[in-house]
C-alpha atoms as a PDB file:
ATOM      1  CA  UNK A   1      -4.505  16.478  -4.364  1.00  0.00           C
ATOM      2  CA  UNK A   2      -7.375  15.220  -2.204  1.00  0.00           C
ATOM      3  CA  UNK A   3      -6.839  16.432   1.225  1.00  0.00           C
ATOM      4  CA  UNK A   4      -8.943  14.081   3.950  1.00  0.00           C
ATOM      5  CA  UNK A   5     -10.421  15.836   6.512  1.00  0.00           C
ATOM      6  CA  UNK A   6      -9.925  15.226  10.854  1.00  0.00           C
ATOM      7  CA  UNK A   7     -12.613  12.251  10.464  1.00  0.00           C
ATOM      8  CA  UNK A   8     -10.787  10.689   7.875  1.00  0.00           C
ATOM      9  CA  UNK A   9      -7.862  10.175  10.350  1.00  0.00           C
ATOM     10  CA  UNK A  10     -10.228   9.078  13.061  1.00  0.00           C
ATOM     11  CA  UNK A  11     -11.167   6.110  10.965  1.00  0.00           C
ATOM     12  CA  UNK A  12      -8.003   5.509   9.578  1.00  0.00           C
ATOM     13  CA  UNK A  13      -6.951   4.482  13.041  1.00  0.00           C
ATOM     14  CA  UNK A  14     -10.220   2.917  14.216  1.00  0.00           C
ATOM     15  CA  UNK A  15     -10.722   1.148  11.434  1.00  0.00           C
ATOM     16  CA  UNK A  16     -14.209   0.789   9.264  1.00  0.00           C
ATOM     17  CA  UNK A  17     -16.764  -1.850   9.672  1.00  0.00           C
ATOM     18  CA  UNK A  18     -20.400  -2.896   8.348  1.00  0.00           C
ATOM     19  CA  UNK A  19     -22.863  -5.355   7.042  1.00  0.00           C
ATOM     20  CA  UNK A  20     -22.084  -6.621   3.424  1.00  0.00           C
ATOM     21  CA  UNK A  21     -24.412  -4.246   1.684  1.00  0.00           C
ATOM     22  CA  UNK A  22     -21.326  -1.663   1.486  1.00  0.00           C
ATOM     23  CA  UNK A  23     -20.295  -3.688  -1.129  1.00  0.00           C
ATOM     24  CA  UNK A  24     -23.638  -4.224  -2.647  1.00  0.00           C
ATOM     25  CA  UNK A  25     -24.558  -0.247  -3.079  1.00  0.00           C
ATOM     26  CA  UNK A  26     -20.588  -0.268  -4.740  1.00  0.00           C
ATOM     27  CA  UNK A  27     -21.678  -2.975  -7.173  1.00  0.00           C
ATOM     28  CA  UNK A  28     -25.240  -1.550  -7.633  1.00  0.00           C
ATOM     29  CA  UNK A  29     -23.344   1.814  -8.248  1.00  0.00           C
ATOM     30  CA  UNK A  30     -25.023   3.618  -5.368  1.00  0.00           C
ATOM     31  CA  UNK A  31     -24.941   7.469  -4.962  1.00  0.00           C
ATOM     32  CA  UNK A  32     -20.859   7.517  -4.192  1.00  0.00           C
ATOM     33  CA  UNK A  33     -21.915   9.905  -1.167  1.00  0.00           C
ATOM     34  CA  UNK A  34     -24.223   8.163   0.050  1.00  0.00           C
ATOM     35  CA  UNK A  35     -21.896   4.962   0.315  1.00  0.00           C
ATOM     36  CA  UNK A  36     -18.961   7.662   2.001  1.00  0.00           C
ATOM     37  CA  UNK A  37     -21.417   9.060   4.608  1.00  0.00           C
ATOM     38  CA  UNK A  38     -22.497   5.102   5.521  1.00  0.00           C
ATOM     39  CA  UNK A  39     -18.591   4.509   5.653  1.00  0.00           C
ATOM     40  CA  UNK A  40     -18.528   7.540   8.369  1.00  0.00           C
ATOM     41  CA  UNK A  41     -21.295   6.787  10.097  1.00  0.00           C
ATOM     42  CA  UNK A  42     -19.910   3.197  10.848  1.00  0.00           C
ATOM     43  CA  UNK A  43     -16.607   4.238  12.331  1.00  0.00           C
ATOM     44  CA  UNK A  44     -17.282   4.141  15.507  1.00  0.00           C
ATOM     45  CA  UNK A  45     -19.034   0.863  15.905  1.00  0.00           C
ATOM     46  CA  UNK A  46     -16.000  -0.166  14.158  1.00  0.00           C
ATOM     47  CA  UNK A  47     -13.990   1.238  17.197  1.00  0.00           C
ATOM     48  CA  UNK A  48     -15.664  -0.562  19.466  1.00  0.00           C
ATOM     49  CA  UNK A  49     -14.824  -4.042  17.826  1.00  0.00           C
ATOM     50  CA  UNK A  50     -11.435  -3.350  16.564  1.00  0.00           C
ATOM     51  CA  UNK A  51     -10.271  -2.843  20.042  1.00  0.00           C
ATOM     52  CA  UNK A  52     -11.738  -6.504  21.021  1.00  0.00           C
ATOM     53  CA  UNK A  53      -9.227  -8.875  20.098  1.00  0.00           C
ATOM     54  CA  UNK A  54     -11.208 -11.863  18.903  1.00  0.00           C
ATOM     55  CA  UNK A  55     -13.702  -9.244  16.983  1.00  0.00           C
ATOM     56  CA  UNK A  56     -10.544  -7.945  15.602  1.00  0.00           C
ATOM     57  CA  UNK A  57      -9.437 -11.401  13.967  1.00  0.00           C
ATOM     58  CA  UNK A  58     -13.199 -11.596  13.065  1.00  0.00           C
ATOM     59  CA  UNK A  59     -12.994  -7.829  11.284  1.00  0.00           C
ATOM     60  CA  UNK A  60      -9.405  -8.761   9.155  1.00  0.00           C
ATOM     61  CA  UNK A  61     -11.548 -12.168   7.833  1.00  0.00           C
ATOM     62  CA  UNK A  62     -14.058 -10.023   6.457  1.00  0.00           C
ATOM     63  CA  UNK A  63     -12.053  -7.419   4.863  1.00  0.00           C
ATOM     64  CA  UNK A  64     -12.789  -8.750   1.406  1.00  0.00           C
ATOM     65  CA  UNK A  65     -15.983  -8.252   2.170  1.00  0.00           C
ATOM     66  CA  UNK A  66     -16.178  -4.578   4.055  1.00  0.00           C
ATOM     67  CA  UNK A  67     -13.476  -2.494   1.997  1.00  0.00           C
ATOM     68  CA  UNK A  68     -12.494  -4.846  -1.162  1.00  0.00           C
ATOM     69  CA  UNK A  69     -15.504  -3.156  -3.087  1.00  0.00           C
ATOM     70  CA  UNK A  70     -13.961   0.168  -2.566  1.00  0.00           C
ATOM     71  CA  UNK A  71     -10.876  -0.520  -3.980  1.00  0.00           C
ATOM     72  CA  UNK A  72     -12.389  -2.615  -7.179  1.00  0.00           C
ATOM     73  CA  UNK A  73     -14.051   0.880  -8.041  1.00  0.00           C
ATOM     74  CA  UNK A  74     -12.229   2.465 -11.304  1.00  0.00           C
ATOM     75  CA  UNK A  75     -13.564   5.954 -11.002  1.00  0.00           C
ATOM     76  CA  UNK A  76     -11.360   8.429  -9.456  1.00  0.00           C
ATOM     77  CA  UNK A  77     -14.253  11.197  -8.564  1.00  0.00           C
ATOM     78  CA  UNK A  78     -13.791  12.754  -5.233  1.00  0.00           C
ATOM     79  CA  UNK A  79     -16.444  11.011  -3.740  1.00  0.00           C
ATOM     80  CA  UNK A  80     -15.046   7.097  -4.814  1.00  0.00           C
ATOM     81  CA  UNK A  81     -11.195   8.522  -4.208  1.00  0.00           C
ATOM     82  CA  UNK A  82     -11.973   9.102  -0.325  1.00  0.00           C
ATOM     83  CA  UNK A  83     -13.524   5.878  -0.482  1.00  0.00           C
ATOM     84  CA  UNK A  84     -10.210   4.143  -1.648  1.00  0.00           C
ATOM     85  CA  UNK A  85      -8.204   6.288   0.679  1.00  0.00           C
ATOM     86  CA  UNK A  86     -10.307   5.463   3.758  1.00  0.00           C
ATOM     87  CA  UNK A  87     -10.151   2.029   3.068  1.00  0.00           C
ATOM     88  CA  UNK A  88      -6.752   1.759   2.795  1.00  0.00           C
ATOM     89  CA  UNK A  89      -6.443   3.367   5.851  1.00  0.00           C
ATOM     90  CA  UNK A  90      -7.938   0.979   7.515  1.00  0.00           C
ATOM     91  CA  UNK A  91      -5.807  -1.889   6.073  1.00  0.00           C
ATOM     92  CA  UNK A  92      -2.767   0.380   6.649  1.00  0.00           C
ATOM     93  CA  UNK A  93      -3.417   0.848  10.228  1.00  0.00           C
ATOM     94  CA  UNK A  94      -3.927  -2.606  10.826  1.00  0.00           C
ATOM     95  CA  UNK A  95      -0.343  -3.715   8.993  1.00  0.00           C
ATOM     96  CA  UNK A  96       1.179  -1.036  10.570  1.00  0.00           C
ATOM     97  CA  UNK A  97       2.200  -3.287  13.703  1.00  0.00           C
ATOM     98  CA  UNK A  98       4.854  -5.910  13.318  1.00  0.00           C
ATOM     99  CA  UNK A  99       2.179  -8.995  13.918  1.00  0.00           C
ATOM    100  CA  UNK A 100       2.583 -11.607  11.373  1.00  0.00           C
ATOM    101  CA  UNK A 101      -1.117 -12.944  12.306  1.00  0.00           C
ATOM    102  CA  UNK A 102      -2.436  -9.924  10.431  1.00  0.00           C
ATOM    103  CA  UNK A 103      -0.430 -10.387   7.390  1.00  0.00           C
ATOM    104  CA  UNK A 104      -1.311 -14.403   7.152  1.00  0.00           C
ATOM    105  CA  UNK A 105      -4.385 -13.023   7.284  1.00  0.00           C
ATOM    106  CA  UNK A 106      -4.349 -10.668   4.992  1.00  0.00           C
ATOM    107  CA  UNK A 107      -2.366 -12.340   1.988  1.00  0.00           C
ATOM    108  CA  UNK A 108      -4.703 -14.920   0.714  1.00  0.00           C
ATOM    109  CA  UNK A 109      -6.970 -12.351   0.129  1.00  0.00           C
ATOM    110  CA  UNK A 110      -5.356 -10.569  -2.685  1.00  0.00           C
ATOM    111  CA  UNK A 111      -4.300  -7.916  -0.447  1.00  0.00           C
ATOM    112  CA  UNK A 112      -0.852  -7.196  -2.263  1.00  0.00           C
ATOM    113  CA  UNK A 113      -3.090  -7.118  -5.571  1.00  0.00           C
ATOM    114  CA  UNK A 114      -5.449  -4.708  -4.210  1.00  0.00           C
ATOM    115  CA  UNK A 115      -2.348  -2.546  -3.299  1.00  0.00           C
ATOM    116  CA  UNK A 116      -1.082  -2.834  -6.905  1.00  0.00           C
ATOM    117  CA  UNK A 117      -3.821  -1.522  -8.553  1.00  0.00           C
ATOM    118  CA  UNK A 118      -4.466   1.644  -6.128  1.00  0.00           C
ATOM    119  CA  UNK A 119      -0.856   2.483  -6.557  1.00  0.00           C
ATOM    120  CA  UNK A 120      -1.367   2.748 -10.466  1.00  0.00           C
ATOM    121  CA  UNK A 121      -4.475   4.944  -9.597  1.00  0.00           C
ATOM    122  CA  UNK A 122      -6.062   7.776  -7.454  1.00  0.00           C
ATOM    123  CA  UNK A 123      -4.703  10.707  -5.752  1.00  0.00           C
ATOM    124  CA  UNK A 124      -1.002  10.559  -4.583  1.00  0.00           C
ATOM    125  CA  UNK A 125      -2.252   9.697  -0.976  1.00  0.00           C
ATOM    126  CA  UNK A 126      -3.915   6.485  -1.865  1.00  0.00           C
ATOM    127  CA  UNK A 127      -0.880   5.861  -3.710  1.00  0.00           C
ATOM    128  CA  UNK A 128       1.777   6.542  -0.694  1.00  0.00           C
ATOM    129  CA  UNK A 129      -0.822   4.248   1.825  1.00  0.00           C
ATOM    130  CA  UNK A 130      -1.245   1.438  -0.359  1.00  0.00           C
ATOM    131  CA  UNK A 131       2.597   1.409  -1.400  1.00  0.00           C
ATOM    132  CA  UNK A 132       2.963   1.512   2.792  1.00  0.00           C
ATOM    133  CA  UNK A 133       0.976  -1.220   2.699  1.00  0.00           C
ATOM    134  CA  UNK A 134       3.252  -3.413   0.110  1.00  0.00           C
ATOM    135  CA  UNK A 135       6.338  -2.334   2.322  1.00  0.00           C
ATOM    136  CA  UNK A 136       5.043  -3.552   5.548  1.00  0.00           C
ATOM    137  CA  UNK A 137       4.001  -6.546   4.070  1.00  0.00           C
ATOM    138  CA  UNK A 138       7.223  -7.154   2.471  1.00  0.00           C
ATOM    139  CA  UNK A 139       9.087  -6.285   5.604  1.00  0.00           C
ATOM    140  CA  UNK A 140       7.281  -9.668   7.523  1.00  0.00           C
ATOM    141  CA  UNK A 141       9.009 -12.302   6.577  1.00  0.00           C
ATOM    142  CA  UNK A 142       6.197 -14.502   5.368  1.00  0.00           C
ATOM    143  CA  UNK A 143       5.140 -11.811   3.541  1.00  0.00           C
ATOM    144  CA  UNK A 144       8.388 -11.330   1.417  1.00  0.00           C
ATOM    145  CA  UNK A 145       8.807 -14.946   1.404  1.00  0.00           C
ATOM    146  CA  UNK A 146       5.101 -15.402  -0.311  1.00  0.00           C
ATOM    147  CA  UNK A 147       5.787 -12.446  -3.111  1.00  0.00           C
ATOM    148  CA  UNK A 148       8.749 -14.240  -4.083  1.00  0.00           C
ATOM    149  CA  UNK A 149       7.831 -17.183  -4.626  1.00  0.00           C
ATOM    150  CA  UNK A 150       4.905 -16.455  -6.560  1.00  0.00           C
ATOM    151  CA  UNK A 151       6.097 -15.659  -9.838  1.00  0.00           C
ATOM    152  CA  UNK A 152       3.414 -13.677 -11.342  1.00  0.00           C
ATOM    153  CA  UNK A 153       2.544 -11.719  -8.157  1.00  0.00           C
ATOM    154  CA  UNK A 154       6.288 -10.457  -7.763  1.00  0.00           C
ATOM    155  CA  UNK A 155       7.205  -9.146 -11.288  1.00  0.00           C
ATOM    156  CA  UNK A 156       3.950  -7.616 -11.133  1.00  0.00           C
ATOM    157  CA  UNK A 157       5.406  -5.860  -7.953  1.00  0.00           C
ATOM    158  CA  UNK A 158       8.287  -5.017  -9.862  1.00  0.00           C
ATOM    159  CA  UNK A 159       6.582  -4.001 -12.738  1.00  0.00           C
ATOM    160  CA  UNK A 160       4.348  -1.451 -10.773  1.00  0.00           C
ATOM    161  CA  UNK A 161       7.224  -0.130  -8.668  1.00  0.00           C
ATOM    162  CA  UNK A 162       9.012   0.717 -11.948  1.00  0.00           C
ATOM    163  CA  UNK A 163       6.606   2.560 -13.304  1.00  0.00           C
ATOM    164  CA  UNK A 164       5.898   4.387 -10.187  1.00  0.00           C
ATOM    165  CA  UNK A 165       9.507   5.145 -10.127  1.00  0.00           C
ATOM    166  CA  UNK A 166       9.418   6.928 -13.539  1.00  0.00           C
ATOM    167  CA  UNK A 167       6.528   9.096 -12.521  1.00  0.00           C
ATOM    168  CA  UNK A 168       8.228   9.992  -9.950  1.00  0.00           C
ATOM    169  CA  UNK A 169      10.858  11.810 -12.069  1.00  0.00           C
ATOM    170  CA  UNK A 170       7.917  14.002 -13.867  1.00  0.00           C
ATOM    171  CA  UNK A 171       5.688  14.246 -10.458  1.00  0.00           C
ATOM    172  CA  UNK A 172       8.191  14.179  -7.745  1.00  0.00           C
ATOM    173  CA  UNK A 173       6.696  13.058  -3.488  1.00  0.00           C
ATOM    174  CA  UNK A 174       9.299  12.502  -0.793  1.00  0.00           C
ATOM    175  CA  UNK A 175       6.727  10.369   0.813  1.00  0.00           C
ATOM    176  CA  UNK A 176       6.074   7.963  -2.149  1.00  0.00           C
ATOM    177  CA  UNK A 177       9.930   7.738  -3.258  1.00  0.00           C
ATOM    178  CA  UNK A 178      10.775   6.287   0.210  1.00  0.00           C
ATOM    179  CA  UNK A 179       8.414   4.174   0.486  1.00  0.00           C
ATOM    180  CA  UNK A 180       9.790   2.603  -2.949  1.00  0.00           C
ATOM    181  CA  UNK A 181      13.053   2.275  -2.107  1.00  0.00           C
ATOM    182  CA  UNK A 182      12.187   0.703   1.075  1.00  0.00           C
ATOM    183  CA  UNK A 183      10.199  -1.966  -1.062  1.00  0.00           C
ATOM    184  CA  UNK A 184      13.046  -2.411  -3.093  1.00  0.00           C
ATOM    185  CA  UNK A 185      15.544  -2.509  -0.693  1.00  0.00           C
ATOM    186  CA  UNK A 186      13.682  -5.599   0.908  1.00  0.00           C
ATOM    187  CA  UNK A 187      12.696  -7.454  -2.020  1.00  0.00           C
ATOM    188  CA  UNK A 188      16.422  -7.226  -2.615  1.00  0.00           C
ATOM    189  CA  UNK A 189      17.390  -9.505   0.309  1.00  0.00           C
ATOM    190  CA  UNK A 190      15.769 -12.293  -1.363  1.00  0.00           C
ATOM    191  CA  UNK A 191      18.620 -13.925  -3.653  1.00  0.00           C
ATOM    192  CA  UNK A 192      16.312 -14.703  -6.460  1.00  0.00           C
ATOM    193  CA  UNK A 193      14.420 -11.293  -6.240  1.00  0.00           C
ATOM    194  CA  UNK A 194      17.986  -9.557  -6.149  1.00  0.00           C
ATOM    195  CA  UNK A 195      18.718 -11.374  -9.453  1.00  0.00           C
ATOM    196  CA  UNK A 196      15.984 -10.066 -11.267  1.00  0.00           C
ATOM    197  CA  UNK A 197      16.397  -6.246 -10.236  1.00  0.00           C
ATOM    198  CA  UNK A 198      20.155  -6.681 -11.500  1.00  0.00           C
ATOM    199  CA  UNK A 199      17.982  -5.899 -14.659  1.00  0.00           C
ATOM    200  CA  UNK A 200      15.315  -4.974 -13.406  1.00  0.00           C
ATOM    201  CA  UNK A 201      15.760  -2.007 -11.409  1.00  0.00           C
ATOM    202  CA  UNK A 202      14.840   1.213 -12.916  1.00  0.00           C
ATOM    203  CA  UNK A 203      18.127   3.244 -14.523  1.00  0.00           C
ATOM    204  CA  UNK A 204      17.147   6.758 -12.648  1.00  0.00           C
ATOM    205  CA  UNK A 205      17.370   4.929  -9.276  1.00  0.00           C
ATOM    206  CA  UNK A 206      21.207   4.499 -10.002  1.00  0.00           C
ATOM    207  CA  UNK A 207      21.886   8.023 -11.451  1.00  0.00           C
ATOM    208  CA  UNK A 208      21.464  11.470 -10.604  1.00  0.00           C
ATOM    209  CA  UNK A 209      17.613  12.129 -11.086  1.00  0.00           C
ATOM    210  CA  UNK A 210      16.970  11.869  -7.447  1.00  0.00           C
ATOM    211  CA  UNK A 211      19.749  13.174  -5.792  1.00  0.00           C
ATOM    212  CA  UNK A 212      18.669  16.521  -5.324  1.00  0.00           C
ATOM    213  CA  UNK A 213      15.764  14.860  -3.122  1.00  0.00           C
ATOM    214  CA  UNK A 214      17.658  12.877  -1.298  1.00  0.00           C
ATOM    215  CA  UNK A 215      20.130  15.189  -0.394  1.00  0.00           C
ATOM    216  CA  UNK A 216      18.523  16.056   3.061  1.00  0.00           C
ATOM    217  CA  UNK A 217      16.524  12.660   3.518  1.00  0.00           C
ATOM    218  CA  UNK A 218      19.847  10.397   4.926  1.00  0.00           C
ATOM    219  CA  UNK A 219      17.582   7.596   5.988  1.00  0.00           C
ATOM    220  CA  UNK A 220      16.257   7.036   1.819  1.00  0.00           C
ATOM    221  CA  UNK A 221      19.582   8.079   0.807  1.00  0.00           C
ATOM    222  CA  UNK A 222      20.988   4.906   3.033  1.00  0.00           C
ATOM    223  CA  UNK A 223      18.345   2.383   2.034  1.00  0.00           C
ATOM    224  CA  UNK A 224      19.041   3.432  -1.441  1.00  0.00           C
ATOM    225  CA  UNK A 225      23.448   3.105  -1.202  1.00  0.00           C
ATOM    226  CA  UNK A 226      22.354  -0.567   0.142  1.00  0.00           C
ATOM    227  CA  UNK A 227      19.752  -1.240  -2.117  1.00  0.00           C
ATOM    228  CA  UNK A 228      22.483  -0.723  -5.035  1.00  0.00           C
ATOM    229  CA  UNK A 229      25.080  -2.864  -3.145  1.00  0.00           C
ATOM    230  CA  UNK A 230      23.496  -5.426  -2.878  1.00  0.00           C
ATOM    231  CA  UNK A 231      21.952  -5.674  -6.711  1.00  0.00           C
ATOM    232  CA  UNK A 232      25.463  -4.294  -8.131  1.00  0.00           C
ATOM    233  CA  UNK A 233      28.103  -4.718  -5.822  1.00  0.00           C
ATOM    234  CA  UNK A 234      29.315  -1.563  -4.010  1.00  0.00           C
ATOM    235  CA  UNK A 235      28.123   1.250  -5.997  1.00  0.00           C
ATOM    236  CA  UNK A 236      27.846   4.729  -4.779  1.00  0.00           C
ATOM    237  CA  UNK A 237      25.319   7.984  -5.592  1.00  0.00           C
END
């Protein structure tokens, strides 16, 4: 598993900012570390206008622009894989307070879709961030309220959470599982989202396969009990 170093946390919570050629040496397929030491070497200007609140707003507008060609990238070589993790750091950092101004921001621009496809790719830590992501968008209530009622967007939610889940049976993470369930759990107090995971919701989240992991992890092991009462009634694991 990739394992980021110090700096990588440093601009995970300062976020990462430059002009739009980042995106044009990702399309023009650029040396990949040559693009991650540019990426570096703008974190701290990035600082500097993250912590201004108008340059802020002005830095979430353009994320499309500064990170999307990151994620777009299919190759999971080191280099391109710290790329997608840093990037997703950024976005998770800035979802990671409740402000619904950052997720009206965020969710016209295919931010939930970005999310999707780095959770069905990459190292297991891109994976856990952008599934954070989904769950802290789904926890705003404009942000549950606009996966639900766009039908293609939420089964493809679904669909991508269910097949996470089964992985998780052959690869098992703590980290990942929780935030599922969390998603889940959410997306099941919306009454027509709560109808579709009645058949829906993956069979080994209502047996036995993760028990053994929950066992010491009461806070999962909660959102999970009320994630099943409220699709099935009061069922117990």
């Amino acid at each position: 598993m990739l394992t980021p170093s110090p700096s990588f946390f440093q601009i995970d919570r300062e976020g990462c900012s430059g002009p739009s050629w980042f995106g044009m040496l990702v399309t023009a397929r650029a040396p990949a570390q040559i693009v991650t030491n540019l990426v570096s070497k703008h974190g701290s200007w990035s600082q500097g206008v993250c912590e201004i609140t108008s340059g802020r707003v002005l830095f979430m507008a353009k994320i499309p622009f500064y990170l999307y060609p990151f994620l777009d990238t299919t190759s999971e070589s080191r280099p391109f894989e710290y790329l997608r993790l840093t990037s997703l750091g950024v976005i998770g950092a800035l979802v990671e307070a409740d402000d619904t101004d950052v997720i009206r921001v965020l969710l016209p621009t295919q931010i939930i879709q970005q999310c999707l496809r780095a959770m069905q790719m990459g190292s297991e830590l891109s994976k856990t961030v952008a599934t954070f992501i989904l769950r802290r968008c789904l926890l705003d209530n404009l942000g549950l309220s606009y996966i639900c009622t766009t039908p293609e967007l939420f089964f493809a939610v679904v669909r991508v959470l269910g097949n996470m889940v089964g992985a998780l049976a052959e690869q098992p993470s703590s980290s990942l599982l929780k935030h599922i369930i969390r998603c889940y759990l959410r997306l099941s107090y919306n009454r027509r989202a709560c109808d579709v995971l009645r058949t829906h919701l993956p069979l080994i989240l209502r047996d036995t396969t993760f028990s053994s992991r929950l066992s010491e992890d009461h806070v999962t092991k909660k959102w999970l009990q009320q994630l099943l009462r409220n699709v099935d009634g009061n069922r117990r694991i």
